[in-house]
N, C-alpha and C. Protein backbone atom coordinates (compact mmCIF):
# COMPACT_ATOMS: atom_id res chain seq x y z
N UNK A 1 -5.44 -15.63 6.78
CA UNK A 1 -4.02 -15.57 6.96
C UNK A 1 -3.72 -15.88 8.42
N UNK A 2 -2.88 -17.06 8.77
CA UNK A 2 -2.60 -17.35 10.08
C UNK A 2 -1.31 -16.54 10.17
N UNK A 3 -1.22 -16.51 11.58
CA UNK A 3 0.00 -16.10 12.40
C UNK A 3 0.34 -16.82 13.02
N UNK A 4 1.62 -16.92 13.84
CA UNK A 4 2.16 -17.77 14.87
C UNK A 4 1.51 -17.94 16.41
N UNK A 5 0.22 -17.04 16.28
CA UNK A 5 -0.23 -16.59 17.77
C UNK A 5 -2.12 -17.39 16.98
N UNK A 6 -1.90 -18.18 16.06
CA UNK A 6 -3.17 -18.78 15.56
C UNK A 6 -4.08 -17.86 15.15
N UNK A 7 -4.09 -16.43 15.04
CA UNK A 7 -5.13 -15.93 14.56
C UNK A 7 -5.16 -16.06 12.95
N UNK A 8 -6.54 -15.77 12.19
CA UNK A 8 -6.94 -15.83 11.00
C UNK A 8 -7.46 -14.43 10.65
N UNK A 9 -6.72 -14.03 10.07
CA UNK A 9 -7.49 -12.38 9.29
C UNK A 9 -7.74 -12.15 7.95
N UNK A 10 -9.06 -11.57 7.82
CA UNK A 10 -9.25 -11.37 6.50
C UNK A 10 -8.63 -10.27 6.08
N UNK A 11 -8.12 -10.24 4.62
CA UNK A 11 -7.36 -8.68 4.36
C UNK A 11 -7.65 -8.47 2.57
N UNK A 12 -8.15 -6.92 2.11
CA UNK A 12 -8.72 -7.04 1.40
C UNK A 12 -7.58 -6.50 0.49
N UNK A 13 -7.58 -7.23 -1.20
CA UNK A 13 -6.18 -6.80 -1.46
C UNK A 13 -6.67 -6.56 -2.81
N UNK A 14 -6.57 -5.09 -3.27
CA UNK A 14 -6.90 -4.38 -4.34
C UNK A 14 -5.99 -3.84 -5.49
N UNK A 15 -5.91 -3.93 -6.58
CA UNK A 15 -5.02 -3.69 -7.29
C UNK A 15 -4.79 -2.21 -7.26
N UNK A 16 -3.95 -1.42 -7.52
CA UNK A 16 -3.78 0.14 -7.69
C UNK A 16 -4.22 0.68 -8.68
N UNK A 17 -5.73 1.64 -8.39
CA UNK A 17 -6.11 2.55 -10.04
C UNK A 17 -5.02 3.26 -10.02
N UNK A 18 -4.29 4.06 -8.93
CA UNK A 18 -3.40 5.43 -9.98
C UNK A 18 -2.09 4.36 -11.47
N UNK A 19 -2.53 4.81 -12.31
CA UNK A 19 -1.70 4.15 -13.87
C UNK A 19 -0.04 4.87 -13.10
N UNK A 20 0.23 5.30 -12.90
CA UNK A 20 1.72 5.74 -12.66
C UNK A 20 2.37 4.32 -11.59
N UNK A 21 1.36 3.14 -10.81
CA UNK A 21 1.52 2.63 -10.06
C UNK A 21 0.59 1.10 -10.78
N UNK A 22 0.68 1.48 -11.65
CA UNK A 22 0.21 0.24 -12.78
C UNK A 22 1.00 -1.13 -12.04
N UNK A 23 0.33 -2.38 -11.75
CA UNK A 23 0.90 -3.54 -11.18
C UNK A 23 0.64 -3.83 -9.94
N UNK A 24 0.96 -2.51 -9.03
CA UNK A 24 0.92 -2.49 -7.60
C UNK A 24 -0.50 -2.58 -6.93
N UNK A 25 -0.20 -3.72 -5.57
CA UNK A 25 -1.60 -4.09 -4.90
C UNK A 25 -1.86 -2.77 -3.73
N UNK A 26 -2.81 -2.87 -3.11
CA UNK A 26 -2.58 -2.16 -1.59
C UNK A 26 -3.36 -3.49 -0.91
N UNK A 27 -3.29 -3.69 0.60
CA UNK A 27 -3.61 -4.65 1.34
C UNK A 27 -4.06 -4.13 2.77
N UNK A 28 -5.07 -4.40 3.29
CA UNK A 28 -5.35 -3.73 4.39
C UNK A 28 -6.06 -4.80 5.23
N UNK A 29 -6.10 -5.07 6.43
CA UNK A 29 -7.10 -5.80 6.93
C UNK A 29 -7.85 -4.81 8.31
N UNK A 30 -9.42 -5.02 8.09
CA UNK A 30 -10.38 -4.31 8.49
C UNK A 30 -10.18 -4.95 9.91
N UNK A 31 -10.19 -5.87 10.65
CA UNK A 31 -10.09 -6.29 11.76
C UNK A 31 -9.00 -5.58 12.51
N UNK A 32 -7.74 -5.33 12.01
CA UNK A 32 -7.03 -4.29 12.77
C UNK A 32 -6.24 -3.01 11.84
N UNK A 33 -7.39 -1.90 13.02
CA UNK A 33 -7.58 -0.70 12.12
C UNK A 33 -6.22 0.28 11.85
N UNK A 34 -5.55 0.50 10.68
CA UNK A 34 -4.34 1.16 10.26
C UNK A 34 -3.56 0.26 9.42
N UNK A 35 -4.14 -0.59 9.85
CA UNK A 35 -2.93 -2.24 9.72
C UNK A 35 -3.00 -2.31 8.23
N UNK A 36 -2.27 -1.42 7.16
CA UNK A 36 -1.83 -1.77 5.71
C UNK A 36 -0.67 -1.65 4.71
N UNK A 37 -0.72 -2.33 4.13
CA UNK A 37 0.34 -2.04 3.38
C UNK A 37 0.21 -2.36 1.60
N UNK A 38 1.40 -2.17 0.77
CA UNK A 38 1.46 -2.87 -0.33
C UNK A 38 2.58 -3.76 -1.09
N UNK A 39 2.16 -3.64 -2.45
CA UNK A 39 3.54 -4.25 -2.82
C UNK A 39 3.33 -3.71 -4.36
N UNK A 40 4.73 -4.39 -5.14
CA UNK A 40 4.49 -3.72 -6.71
C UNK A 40 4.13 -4.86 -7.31
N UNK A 41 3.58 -5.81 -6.59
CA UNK A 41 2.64 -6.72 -7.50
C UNK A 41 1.96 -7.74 -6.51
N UNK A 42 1.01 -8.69 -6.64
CA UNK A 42 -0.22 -9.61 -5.72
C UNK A 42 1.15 -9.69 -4.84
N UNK A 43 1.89 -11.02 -5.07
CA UNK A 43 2.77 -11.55 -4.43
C UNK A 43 3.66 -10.93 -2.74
N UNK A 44 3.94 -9.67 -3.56
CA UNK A 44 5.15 -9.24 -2.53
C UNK A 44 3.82 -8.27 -1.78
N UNK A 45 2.71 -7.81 -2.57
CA UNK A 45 1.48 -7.20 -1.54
C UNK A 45 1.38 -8.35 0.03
N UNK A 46 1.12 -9.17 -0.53
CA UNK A 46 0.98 -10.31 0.39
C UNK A 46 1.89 -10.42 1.55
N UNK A 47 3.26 -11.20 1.04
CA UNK A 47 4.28 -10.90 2.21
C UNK A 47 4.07 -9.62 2.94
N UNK A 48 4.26 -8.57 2.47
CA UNK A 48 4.21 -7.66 3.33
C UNK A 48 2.97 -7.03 4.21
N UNK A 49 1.67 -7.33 3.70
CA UNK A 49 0.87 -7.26 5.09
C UNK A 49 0.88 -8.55 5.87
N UNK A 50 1.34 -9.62 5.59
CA UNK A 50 1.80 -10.54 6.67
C UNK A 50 2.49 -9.89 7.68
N UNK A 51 3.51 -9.18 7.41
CA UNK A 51 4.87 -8.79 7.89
C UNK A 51 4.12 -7.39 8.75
N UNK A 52 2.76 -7.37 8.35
CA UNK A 52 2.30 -5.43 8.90
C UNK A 52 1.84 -6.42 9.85
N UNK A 53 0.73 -7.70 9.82
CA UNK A 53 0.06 -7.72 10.66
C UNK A 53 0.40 -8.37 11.64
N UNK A 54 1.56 -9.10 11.88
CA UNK A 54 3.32 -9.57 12.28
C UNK A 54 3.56 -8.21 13.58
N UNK A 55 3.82 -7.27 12.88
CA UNK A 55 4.21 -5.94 13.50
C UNK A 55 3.26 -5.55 14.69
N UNK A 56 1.61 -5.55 13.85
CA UNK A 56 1.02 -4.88 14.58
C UNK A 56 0.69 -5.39 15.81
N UNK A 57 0.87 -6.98 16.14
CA UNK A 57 0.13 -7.96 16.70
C UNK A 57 1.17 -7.77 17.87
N UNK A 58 2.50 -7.85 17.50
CA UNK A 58 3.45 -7.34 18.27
C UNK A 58 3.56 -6.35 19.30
N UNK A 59 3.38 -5.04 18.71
CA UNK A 59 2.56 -3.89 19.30
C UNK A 59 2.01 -3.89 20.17
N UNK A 60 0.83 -4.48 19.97
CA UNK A 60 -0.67 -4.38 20.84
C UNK A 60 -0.22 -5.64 22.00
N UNK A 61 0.51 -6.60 21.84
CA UNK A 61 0.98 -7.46 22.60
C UNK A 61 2.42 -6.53 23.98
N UNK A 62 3.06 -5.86 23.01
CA UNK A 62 4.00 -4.93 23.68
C UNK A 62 3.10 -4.27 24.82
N UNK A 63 2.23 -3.64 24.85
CA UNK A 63 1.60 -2.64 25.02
C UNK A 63 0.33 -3.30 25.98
N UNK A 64 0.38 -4.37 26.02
CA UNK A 64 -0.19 -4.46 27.06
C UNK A 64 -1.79 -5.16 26.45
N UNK A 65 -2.04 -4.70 25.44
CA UNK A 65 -3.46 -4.85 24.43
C UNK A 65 -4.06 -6.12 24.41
N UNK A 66 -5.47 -6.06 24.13
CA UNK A 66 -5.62 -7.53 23.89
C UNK A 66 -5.41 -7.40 22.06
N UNK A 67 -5.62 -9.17 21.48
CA UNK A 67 -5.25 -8.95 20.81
C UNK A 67 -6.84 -9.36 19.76
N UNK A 68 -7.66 -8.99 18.95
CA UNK A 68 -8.69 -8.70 18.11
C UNK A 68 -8.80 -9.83 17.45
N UNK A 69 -10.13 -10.60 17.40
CA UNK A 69 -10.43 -11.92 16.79
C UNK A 69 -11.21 -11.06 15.43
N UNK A 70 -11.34 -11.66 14.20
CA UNK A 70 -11.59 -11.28 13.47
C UNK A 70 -13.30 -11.54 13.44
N UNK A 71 -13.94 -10.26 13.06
CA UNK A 71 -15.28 -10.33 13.08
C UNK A 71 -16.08 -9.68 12.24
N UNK A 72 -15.58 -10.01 10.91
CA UNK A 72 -15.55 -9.76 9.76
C UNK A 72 -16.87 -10.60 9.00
N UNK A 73 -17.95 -9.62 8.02
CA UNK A 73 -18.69 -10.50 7.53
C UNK A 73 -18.75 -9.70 6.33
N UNK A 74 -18.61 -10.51 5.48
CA UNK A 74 -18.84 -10.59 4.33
C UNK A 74 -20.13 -10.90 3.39
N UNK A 75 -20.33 -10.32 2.58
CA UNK A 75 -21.90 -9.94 1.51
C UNK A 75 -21.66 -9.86 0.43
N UNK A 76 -22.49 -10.54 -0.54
CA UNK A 76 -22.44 -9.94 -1.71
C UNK A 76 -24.13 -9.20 -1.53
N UNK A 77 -24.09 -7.89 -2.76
CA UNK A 77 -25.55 -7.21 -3.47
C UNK A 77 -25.64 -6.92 -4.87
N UNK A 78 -26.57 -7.65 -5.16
CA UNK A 78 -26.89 -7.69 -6.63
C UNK A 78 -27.36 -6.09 -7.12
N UNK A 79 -27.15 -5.40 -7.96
CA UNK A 79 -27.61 -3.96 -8.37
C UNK A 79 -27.95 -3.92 -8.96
């Protein structure tokens, strides 16, 4: 997922077990830590951790921060 500041983040986007929340994603990306959100279905999950990681990038830019290249690796394990 790009931003306007060129970064690329991976963000892991899981459907919701609790059944009372049947549809709904949650979205989080591991590269910047807190940084999640959801939606009541894939789609609007999406927009809106755009819009978190939008916020957060903001933040850490406010604040003086640097801002976190993604350093993320990914695996599969066979069981």
């Amino acid at each position: 997922m790009a931003t306007k500041r060129g970064k690329v983040y991976t963000i892991i986007l899981q459907p919701e077990t609790d059944p009372a929340f049947d549809g709904y994603y949650n979205a989080s990306v591991p590269a910047l830590p807190g940084c999640f959100s959801y939606g009541t279905n894939r789609e609007e999950a999406l927009g809106n951790i755009r819009e978190a990681i939008e916020l957060y990038l903001e933040d850490l830019e406010a604040a003086g921060e640097p801002i976190p290249d993604e350093q993320l690796e990914t695996l599969e394990v066979a069981v």
